[in-house]
Protein backbone atom coordinates (compact mmCIF):
# COMPACT_ATOMS: atom_id res chain seq x y z
CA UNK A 1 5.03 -20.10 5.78
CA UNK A 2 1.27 -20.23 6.92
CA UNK A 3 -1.47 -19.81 4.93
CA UNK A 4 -2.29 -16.20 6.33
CA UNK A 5 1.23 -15.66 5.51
CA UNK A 6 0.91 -16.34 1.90
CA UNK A 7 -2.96 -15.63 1.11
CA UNK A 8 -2.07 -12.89 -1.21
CA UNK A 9 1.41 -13.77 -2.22
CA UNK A 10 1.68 -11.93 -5.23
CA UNK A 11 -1.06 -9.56 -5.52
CA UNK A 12 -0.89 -5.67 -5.12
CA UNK A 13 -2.82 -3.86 -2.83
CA UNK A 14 -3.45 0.08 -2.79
CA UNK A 15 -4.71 1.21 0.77
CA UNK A 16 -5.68 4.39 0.68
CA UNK A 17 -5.49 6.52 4.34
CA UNK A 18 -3.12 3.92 4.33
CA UNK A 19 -0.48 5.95 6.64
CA UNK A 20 -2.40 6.26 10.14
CA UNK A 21 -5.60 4.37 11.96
CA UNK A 22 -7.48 1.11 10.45
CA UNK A 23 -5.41 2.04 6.88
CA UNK A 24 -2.73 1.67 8.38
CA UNK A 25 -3.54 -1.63 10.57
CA UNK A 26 -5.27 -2.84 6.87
CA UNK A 27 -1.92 -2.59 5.08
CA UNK A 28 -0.13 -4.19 7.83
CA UNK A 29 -2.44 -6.96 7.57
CA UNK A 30 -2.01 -7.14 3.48
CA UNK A 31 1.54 -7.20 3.50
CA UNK A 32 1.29 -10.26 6.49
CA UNK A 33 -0.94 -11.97 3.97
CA UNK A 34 1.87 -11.73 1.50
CA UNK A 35 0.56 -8.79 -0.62
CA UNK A 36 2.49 -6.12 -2.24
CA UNK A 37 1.29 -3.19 -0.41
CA UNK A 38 1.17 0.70 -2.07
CA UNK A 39 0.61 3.08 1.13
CA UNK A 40 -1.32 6.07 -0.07
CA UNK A 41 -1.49 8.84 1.50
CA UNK A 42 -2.69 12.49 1.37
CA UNK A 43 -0.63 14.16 3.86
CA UNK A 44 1.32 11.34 5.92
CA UNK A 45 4.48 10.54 3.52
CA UNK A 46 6.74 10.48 6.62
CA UNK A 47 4.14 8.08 9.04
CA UNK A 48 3.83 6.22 5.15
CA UNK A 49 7.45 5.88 4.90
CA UNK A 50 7.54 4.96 8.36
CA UNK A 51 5.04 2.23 8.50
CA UNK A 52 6.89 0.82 5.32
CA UNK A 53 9.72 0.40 7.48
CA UNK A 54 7.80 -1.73 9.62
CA UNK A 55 6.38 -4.48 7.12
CA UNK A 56 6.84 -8.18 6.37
CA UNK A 57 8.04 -8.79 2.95
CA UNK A 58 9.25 -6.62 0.34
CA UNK A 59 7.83 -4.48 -2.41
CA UNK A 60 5.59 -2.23 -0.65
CA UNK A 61 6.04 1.58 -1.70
CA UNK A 62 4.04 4.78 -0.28
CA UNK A 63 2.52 6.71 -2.98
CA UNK A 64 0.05 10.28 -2.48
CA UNK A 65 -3.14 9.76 -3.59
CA UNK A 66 -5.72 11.82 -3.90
CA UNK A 67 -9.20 10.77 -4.73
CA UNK A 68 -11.09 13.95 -4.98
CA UNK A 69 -9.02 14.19 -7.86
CA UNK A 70 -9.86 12.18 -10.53
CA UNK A 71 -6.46 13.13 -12.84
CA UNK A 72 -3.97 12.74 -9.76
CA UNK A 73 -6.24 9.41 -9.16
CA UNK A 74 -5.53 7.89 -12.61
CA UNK A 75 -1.93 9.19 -12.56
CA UNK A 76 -2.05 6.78 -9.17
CA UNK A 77 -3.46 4.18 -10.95
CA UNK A 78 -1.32 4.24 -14.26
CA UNK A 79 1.98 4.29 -11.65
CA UNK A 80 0.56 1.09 -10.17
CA UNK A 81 -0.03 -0.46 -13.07
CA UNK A 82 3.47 0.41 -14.15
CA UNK A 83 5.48 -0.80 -11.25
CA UNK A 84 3.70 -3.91 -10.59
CA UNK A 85 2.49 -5.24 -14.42
């Protein structure tokens, strides 16, 4: 592998707008860099689900997120933290 392939082997990433436009490009540019990538979204789970499809490696997962929202925000960050140690 190349360096940019394994840059962030390892780590988790949580884009959020992370199912159309520069989120979107920015997770498929984590997960090429070898990061786990969490998709969230507000609205998009299908183009999330979709663009999951699409990346290099493996243990990338879509999740909604919304920030406005501190409790569904923290419930975000608690499932992170659960999946990924």
């Amino acid at each position: 592998m190349a360096d940019s392939e394994t840059a962030l082997h390892g780590r988790v990433a949580l884009v959020t707008g992370g199912s159309s436009g520069i989120g979107a490009a920015s997770v498929r540019m984590l997960a090429e860099a070898g990061a786990h990538v969490v998709v969230g979204y507000n609205s998009g789970h299908d183009r999330a689900m979709e663009l999951i499809a699409g990346l290099a490696g493996e243990g990338h997962y879509a999740l909604p997120v919304r920030l406005e929202d501190s409790a569904t925000a923290k419930a975000a960050a608690i499932e992170i933290g659960e999946r990924y140690g």
